[in-house]
Protein backbone atom coordinates (compact mmCIF):
# COMPACT_ATOMS: atom_id res chain seq x y z
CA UNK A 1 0.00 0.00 0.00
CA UNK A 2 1.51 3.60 -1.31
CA UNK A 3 1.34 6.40 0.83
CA UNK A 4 -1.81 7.72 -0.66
CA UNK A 5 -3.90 4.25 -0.20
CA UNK A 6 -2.37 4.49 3.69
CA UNK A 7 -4.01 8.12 3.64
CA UNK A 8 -7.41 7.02 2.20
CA UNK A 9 -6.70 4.41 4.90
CA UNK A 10 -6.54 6.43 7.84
CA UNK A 11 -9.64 8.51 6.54
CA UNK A 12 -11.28 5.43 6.27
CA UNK A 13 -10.67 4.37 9.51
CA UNK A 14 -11.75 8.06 10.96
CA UNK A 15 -14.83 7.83 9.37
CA UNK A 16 -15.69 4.37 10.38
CA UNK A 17 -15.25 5.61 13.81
CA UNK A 18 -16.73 8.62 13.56
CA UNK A 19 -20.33 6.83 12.32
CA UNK A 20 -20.15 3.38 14.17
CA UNK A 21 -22.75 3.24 17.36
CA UNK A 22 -20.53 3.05 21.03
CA UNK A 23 -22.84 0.66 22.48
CA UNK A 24 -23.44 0.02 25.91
CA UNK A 25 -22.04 -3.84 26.59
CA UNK A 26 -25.04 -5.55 27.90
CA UNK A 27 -23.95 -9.39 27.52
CA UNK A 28 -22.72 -11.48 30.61
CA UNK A 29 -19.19 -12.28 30.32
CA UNK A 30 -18.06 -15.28 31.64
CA UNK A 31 -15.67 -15.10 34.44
CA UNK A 32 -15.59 -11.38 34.85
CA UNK A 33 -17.74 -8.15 35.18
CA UNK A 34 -14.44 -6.05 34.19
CA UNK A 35 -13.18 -7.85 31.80
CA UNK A 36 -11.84 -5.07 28.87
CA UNK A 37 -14.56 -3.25 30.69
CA UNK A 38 -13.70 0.06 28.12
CA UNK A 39 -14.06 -2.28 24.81
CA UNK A 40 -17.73 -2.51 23.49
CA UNK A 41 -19.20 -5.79 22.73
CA UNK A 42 -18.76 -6.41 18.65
CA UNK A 43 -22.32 -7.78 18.56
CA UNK A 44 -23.58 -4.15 19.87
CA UNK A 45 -21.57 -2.46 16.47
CA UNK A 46 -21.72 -1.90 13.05
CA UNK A 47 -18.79 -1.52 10.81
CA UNK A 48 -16.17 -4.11 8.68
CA UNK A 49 -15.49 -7.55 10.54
CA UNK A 50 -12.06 -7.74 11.18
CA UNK A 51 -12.20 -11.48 11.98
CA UNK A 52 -14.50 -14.63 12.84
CA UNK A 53 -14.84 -18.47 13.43
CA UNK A 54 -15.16 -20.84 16.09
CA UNK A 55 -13.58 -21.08 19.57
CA UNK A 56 -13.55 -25.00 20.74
CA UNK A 57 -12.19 -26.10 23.77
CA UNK A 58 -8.69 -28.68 24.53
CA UNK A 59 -10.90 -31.17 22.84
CA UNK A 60 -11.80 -29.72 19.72
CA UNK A 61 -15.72 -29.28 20.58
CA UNK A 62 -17.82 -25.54 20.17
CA UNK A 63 -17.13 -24.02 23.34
CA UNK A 64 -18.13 -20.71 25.34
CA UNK A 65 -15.42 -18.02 26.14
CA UNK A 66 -14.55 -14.69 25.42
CA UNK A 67 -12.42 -14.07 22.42
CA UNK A 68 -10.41 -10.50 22.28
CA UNK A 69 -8.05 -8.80 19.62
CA UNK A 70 -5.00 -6.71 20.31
CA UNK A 71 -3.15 -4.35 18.23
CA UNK A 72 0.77 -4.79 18.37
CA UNK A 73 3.31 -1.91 17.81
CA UNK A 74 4.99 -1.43 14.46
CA UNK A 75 8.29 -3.04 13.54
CA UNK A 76 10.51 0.29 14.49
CA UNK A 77 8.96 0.19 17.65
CA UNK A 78 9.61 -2.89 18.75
CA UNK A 79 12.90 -2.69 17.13
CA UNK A 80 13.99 0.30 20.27
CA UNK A 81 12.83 -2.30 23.18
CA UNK A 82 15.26 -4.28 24.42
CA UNK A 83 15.60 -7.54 26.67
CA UNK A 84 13.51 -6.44 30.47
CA UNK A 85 11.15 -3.75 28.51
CA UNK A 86 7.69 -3.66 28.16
CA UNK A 87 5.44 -3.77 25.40
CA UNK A 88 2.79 -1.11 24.96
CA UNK A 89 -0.11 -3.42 23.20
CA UNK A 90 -3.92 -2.46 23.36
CA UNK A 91 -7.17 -4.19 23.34
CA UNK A 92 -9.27 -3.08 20.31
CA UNK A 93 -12.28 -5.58 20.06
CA UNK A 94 -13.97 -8.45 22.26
CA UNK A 95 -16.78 -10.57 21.96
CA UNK A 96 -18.41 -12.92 24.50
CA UNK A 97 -19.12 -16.24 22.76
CA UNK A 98 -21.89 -18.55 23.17
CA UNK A 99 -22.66 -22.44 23.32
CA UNK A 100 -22.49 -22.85 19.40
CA UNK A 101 -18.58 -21.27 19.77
CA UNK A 102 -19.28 -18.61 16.67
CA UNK A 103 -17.82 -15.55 16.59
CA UNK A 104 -17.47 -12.56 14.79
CA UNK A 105 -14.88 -8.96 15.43
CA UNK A 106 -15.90 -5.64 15.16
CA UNK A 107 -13.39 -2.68 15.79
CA UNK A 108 -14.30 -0.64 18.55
CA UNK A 109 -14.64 2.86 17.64
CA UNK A 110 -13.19 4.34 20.57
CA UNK A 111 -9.99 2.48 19.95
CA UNK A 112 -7.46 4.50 18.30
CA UNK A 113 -5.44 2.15 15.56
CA UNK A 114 -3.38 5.14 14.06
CA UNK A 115 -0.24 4.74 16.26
CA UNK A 116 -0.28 0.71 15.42
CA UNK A 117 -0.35 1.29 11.81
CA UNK A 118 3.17 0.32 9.98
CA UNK A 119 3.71 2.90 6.93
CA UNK A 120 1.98 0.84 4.28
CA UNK A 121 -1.27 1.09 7.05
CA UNK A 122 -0.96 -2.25 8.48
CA UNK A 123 -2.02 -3.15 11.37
CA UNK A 124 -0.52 -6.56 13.09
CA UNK A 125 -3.13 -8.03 15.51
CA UNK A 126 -3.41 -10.96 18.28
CA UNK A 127 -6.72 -12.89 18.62
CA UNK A 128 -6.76 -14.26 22.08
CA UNK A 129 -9.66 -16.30 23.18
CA UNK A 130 -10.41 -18.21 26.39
CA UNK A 131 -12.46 -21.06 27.71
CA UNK A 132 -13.35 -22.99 30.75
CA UNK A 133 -10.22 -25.19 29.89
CA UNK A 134 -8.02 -23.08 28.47
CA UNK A 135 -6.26 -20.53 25.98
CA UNK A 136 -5.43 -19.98 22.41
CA UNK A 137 -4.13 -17.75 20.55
CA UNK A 138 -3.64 -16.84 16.96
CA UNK A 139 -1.61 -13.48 15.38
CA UNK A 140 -2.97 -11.82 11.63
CA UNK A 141 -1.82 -8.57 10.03
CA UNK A 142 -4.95 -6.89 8.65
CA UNK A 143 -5.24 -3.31 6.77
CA UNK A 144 -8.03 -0.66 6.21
CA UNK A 145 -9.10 -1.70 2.42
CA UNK A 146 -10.17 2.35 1.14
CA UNK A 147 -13.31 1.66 -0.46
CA UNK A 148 -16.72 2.85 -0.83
CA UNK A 149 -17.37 -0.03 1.56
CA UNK A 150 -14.74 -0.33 4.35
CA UNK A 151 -13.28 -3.53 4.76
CA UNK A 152 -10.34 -5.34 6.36
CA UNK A 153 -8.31 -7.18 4.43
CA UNK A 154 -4.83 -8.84 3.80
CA UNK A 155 -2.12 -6.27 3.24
CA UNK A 156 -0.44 -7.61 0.60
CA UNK A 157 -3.64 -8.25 -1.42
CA UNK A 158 -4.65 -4.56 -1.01
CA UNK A 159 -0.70 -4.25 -2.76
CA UNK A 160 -1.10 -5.53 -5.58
CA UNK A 161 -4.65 -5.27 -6.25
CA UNK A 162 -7.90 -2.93 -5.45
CA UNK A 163 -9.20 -5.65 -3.73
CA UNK A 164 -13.05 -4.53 -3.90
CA UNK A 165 -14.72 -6.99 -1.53
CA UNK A 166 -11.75 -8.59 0.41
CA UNK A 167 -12.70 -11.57 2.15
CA UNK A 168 -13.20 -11.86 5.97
CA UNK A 169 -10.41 -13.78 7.77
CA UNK A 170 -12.15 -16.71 8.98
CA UNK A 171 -10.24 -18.60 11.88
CA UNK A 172 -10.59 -21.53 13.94
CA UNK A 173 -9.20 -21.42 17.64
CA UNK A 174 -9.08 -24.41 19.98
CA UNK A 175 -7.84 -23.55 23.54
CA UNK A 176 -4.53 -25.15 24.93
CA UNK A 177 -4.67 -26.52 28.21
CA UNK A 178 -3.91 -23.70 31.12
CA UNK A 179 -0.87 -25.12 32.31
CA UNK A 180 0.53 -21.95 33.54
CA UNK A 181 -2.99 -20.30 34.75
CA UNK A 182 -3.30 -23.46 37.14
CA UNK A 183 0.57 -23.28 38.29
CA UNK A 184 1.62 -19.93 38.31
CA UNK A 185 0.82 -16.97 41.34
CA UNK A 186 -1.05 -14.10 39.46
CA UNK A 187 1.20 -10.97 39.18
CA UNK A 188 -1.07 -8.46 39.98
CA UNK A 189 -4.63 -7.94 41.25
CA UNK A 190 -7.09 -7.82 38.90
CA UNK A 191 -7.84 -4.73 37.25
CA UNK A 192 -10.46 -2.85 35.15
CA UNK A 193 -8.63 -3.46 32.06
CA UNK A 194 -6.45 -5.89 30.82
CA UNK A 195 -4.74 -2.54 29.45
CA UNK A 196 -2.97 -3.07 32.96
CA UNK A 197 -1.23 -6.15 32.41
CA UNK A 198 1.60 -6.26 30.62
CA UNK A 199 4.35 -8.05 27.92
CA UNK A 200 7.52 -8.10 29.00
CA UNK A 201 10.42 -8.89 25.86
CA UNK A 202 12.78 -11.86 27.51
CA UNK A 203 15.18 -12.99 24.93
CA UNK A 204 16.19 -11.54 21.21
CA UNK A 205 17.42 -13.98 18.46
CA UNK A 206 18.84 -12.14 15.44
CA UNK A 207 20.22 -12.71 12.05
CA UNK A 208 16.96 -15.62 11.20
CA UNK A 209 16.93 -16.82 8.32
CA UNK A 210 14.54 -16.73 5.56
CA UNK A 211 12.98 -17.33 1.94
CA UNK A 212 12.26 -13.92 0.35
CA UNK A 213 12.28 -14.77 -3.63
CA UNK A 214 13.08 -17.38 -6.27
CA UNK A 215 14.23 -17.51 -9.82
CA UNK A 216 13.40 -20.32 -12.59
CA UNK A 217 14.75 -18.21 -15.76
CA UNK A 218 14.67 -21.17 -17.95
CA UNK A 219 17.07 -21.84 -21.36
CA UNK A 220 15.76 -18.46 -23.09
CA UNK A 221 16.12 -15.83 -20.06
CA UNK A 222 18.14 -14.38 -17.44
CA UNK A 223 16.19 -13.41 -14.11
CA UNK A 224 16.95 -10.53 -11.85
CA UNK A 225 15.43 -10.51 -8.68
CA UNK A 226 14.97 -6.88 -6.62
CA UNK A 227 14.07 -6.55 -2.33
CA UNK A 228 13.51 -2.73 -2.62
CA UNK A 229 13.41 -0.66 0.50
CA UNK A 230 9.45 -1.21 1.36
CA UNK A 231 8.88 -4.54 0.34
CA UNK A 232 6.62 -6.54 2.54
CA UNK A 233 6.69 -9.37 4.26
CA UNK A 234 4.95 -11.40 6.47
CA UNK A 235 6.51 -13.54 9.28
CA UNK A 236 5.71 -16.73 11.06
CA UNK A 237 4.70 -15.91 14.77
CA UNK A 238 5.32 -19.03 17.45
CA UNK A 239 3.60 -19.61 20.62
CA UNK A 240 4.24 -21.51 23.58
CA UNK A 241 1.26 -21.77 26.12
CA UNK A 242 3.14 -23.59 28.63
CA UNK A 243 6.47 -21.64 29.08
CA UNK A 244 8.81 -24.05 28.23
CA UNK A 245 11.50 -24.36 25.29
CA UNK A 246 10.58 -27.00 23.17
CA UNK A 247 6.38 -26.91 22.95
CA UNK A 248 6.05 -23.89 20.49
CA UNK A 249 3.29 -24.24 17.81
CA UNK A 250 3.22 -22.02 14.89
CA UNK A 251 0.05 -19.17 15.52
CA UNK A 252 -0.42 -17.07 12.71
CA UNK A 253 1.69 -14.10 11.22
CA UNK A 254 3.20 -10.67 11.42
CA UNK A 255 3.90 -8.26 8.34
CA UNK A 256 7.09 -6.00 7.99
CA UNK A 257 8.74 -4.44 5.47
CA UNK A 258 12.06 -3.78 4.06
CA UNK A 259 14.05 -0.66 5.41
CA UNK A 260 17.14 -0.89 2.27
CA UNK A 261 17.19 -2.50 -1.55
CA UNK A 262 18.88 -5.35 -2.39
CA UNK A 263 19.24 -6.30 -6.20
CA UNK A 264 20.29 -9.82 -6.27
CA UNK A 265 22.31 -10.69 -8.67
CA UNK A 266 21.09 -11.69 -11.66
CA UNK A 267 20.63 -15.60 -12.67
CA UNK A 268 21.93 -16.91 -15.94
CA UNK A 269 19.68 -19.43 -18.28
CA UNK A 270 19.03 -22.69 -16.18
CA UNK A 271 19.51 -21.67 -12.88
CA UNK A 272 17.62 -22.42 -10.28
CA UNK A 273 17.82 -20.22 -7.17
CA UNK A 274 16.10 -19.14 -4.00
CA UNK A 275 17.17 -15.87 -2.52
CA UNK A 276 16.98 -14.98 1.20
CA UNK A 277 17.94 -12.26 3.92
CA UNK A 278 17.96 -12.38 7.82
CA UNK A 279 15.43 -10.75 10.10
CA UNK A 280 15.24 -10.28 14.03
CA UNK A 281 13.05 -12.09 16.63
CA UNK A 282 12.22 -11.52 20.03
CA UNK A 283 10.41 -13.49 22.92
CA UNK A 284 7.92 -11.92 24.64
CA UNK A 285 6.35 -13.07 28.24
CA UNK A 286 2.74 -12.71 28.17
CA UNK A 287 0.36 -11.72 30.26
CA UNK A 288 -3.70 -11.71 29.90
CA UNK A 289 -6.05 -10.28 32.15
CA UNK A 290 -8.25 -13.86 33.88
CA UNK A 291 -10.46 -14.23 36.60
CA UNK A 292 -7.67 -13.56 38.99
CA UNK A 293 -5.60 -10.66 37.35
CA UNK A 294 -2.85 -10.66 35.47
CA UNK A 295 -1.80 -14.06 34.81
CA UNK A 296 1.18 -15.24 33.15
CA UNK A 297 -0.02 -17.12 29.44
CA UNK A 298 3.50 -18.42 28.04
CA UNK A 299 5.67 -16.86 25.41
CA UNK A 300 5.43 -15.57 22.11
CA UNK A 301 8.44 -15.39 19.50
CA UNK A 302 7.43 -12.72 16.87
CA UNK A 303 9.86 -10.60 14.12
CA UNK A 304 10.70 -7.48 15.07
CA UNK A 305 12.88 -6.05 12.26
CA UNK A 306 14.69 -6.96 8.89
CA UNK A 307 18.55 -7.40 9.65
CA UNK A 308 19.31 -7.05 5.56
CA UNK A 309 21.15 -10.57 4.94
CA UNK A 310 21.78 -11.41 1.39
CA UNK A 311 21.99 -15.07 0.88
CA UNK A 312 21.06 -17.63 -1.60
CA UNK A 313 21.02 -21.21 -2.55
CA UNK A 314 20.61 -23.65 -5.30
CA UNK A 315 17.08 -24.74 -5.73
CA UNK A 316 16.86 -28.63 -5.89
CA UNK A 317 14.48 -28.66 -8.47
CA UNK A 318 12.14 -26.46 -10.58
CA UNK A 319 8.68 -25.96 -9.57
CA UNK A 320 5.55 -26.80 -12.14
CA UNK A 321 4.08 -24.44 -13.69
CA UNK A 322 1.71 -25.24 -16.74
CA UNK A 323 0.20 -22.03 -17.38
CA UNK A 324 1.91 -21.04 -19.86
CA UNK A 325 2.62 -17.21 -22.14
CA UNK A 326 4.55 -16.84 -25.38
CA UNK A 327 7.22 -14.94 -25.71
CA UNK A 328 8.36 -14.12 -29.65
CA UNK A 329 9.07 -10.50 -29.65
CA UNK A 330 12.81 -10.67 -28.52
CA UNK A 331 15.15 -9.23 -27.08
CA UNK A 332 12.09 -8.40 -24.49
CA UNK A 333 11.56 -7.97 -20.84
CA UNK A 334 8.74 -8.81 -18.78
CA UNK A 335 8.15 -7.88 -15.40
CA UNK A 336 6.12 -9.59 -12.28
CA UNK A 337 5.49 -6.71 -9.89
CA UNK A 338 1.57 -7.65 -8.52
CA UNK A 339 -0.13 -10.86 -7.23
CA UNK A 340 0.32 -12.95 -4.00
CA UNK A 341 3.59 -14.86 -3.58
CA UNK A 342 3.85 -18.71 -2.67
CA UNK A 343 4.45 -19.04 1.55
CA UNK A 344 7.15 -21.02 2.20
CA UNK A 345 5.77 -22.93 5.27
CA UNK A 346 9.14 -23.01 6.89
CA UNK A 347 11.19 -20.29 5.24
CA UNK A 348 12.04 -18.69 8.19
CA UNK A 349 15.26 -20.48 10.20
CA UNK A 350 14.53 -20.50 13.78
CA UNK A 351 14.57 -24.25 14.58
CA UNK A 352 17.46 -24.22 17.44
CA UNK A 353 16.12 -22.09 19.41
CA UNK A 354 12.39 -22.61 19.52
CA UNK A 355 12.29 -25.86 17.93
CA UNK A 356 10.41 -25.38 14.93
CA UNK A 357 11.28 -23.11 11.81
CA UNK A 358 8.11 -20.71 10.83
CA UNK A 359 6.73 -19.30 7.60
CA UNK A 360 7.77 -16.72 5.48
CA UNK A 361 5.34 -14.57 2.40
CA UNK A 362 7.12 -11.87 0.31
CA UNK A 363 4.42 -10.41 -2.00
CA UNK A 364 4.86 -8.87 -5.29
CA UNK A 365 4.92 -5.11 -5.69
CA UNK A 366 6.48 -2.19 -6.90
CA UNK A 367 8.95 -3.27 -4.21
CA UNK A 368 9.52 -6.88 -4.91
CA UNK A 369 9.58 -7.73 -8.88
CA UNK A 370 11.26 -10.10 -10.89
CA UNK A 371 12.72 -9.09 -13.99
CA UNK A 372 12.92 -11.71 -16.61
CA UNK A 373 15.17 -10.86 -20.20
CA UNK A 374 14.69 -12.90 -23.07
CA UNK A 375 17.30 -13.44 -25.37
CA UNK A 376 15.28 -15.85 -27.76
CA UNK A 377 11.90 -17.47 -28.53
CA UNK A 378 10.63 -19.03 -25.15
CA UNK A 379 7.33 -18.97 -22.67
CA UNK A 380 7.01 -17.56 -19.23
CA UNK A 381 4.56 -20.08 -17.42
CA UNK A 382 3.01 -19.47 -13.62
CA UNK A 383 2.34 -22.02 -11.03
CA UNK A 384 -1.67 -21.26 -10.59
CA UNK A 385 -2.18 -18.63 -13.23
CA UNK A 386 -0.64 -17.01 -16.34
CA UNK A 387 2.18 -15.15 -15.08
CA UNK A 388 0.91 -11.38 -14.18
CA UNK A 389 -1.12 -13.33 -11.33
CA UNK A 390 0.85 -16.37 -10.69
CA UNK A 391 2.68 -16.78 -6.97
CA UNK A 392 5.63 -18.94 -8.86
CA UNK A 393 6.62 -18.17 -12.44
CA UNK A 394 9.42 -20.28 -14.65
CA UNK A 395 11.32 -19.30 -17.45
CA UNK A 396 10.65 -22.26 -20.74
């Protein structure tokens, strides 16, 4: 998203909250009377859904609960806190849930997103939710699509495309057991918010890692791929509901973007290469306001900022991709600069020190493209569409 979509954005977003009722919360809530007492029920608003789905409980059955979202600092915010600080987060949405365990998010218009937004106008988000049994929790980057209509949608869609009716994020959340909740002393007593409670960044791990392009140029091409300052990406997010160093499960993802270009260099006819760059992680100690307070919920690991690693690697083979465009007018070059890339489900290198690697999505834009230059007669195929909209494209 340019600059002027991240206006229309923010004017979006102002007007939403400007015309959206500030109901008064009227539903029981489940364990607490004060629970995110200053959020308004999303059932009592108007406006875009950000997200729904289910909540089940530790045994995958519909469950009731409360479900919550939470807007996360930018990138270069996060990027100034270091190992002991705190992280300034804030609860933007809740809903109480019922028997059937359907839910759906509404922004609340008292909640101010502008300070959260990164400077495409993302927003990265946490959906916790809660049951009798236990917790669960899943992260999603979401942005203000500028339409007649507001609607929330996926940033890197809203990129490449004027996504008109973006879909709704539908999720599905089933509750790990409360390991810590049942172990650990609350912190603090409980207060009127769970604005109170608080995140607390333990441990950094930097230089991670991870897929950001591939080139198939085929026998008829070279291939040049460019990471321009700006381009966006968006992260794998672990979490660890029991504290300890080995039970991370992947939960969802963060977006970030570039802050400096790299122009790979460019890949004769035949090669076969994926490109990469390193990024930086931090664990943070969470808390969520419960029936008793503050309570400690486990750990999250979560990317922070792009350390600018240039790496690559030979590609063991080449990826199909039957969709198929002629190319006859040589010498010519053709350039893929929209459409969603292919997420590598473990692209991101972080394996030794939370035990499983996590995804990595680098959409195409005016700040990721792939230049390919044909010397002589050949195709340029894509993976799941002709090549403008493809997420892989090969050289033939």
């Amino acid at each position: 998203m340019n600059s002027r979509l991240r206006a229309l954005a923010i004017a979006a977003l102002a007007s939403l909250i400007a015309t959206s009722p500030t109901a008064t919360v009227v539903a029981a809530v489940p364990e607490s009377a004060d629970w995110l007492a200053d959020i308004a029920e999303s059932g009592q608003l108007d406006g875009p859904i950000l997200a729904r789905g289910v909540l089940l409980d530790t045994n995958g059955r519909p469950a009731p609960g409360q479900v919550s979202v939470i807007a996360w600092p930018p990138p270069d915010v996060m990027a100034t806190l270091g190992v002991g600080d705190t992280v300034k987060t804030a609860p933007i949405a809740k809903a109480t849930v019922g028997a059937d365990g359907r839910f759906a998010l509404r922004v609340d218009p008292a909640a101010s997103l502008k300070e959260f937004m990164l400077s495409d106008g993302t927003v990265n988000f946490d959906l916790w939710a809660e049951t009798a049994d236990g917790w669960s929790l899943f992260s999603f980057p979401r942005a203000l699509n500028p339409g007649a209509v507001p609607a929330w949608a996926d940033p890197q869609a809203l990129a490449s495309i004027a996504a008109s009716a973006p879909e709704v994020l539908e999720v599905t959340l089933r509750s790990e057991a409360r390991t810590i909740d049942s172990q650990a002393p609350v912190t603090a007593p409980a207060p009127a918010s769970d604005k109170a409670c608080v995140d607390t960044v333990v441990a950094t791990y930097n230089g991670r890692v991870g897929i950001v392009g591939e080139v198939y140029p085929g026998p008829h091409a070279t291939a040049d791929f460019q990471y321009i300052n700006g381009s966006s990406s968006t992260l794998g997010v672990g979490f660890d509901a029991a504290g300890g160093p080995v039970t991370f499960t992947a939960s969802g993802t963060t977006a970030m973007s570039s802050t400096g270009t790299i122009d790979y260099p460019t890949q004769a006819a035949n090669k076969r290469t994926v490109f990469q760059s390193t990024f930086g992680y931090q664990n943070v100690q969470k808390q969520i306001f419960g029936s008793a307070g503050c309570i400690q919920q486990g750990n999250q690991v979560r990317p922070y900022r792009w350390d600018g690693g240039a790496l690559s690697y030979a590609a063991a083979s080449t990826p199909s991709a039957p969709n198929c465009s002629p190319v006859s007018a040589v010498p010519a070059t053709l350039t893929k600069d929209t459409a969603s890339a292919i997420t590598f489900s473990n692209g991101l290198e972080i394996s030794g020190v939370i035990g499983i690697d996590l995804s990595l999505k680098t959409g195409f834009n005016a700040s990721t493209k792939i230049k390919h230059v044909f010397s002589s007669v050949g195709q340029l195929c894509g993976s799941d569409a002709s090549w403008p909209n493809a997420s892989r494209v090969v050289g033939k």
